[in-house]
Protein backbone atom coordinates (compact mmCIF):
# COMPACT_ATOMS: atom_id res chain seq x y z
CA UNK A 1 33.90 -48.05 4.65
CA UNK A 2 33.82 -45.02 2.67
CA UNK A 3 31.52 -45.99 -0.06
CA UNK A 4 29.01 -47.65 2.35
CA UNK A 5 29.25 -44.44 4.39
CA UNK A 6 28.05 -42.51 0.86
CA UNK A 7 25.73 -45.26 -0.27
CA UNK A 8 24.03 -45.27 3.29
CA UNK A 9 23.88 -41.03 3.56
CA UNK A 10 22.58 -41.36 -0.14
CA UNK A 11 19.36 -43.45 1.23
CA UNK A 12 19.27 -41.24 4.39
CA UNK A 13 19.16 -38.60 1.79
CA UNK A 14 16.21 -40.25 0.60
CA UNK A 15 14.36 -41.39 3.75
CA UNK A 16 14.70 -37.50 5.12
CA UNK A 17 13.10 -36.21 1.74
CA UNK A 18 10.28 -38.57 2.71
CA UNK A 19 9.92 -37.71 6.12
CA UNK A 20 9.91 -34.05 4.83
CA UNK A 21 7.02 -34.82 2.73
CA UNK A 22 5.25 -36.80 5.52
CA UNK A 23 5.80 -34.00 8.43
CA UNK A 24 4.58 -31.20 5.45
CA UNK A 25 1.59 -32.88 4.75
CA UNK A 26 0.45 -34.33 8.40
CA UNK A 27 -0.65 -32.26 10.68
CA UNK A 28 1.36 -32.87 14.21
CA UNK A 29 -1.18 -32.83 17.06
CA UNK A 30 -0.26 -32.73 21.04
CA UNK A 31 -0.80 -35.18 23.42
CA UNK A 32 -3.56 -33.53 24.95
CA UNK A 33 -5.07 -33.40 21.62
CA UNK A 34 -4.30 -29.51 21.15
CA UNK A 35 -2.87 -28.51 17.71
CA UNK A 36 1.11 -27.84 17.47
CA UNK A 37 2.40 -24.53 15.75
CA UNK A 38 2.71 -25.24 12.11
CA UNK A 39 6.47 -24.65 11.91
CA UNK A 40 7.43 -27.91 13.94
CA UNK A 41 6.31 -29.72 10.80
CA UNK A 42 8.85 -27.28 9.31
CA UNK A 43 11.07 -27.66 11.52
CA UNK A 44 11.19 -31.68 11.56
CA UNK A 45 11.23 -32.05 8.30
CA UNK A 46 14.39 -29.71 7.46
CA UNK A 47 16.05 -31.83 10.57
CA UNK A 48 15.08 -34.99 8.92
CA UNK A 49 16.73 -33.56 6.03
CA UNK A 50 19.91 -32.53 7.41
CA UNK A 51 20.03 -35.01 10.10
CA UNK A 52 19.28 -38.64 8.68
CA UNK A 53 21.63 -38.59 6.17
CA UNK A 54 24.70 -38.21 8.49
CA UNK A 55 22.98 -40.65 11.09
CA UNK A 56 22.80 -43.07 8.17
CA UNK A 57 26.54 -42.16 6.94
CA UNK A 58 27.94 -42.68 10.30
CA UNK A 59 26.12 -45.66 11.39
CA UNK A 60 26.54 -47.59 7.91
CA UNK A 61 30.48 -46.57 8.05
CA UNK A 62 30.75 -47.65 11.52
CA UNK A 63 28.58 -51.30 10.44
CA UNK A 64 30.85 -51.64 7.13
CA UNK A 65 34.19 -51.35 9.32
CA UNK A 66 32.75 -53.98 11.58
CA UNK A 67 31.88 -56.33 9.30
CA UNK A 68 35.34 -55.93 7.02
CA UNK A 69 37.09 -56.37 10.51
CA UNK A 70 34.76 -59.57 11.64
CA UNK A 71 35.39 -61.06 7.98
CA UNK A 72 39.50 -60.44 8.45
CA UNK A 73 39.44 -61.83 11.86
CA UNK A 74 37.84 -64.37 10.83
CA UNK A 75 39.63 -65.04 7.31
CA UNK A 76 42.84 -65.28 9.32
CA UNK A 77 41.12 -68.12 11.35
CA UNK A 78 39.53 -69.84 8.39
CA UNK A 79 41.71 -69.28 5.94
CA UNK A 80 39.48 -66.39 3.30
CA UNK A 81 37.95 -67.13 -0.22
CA UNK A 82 40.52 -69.12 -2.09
CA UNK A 83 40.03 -68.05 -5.93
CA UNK A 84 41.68 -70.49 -8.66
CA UNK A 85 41.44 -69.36 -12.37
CA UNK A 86 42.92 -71.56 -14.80
């Protein structure tokens, strides 16, 4: 659970730097068409730095625990992966 929750803040990491580039470079425009101040692009892409990453860590932690419980439940049912090495 731990090292999915770094591997998955590690591509949130990743996805935010993009959306940071994205939300720099496009120009946000109101619904009625008027333009937006220029510091919500700012502004949304320092949250989507900060932000995604710990959405990502907590939501692939929470998805690896499930799954490792699912498989155990499950293993105790079935019986689990039976290695033999001769």
């Amino acid at each position: 659970m731990k090292i999915a929750a770094i591997c998955y803040g590690a591509m949130g990491l990743l996805e935010g730097a993009i959306f940071s580039v994205v939300f720099s470079i496009i120009p946000l425009k109101a619904p009625n068409g008027e333009q937006l101040p220029r510091f919500f692009g700012v502004l949304f892409g320092a949250f989507s730095i900060v932000c995604l990453p710990i959405i990502f860590a907590l939501i692939g932690a929470l998805m690896a625990g499930l799954g490792a419980a699912v498989y155990n439940i499950s293993a105790k049912i079935v019986g689990g992966i039976q290695i033999e090495v001769e």
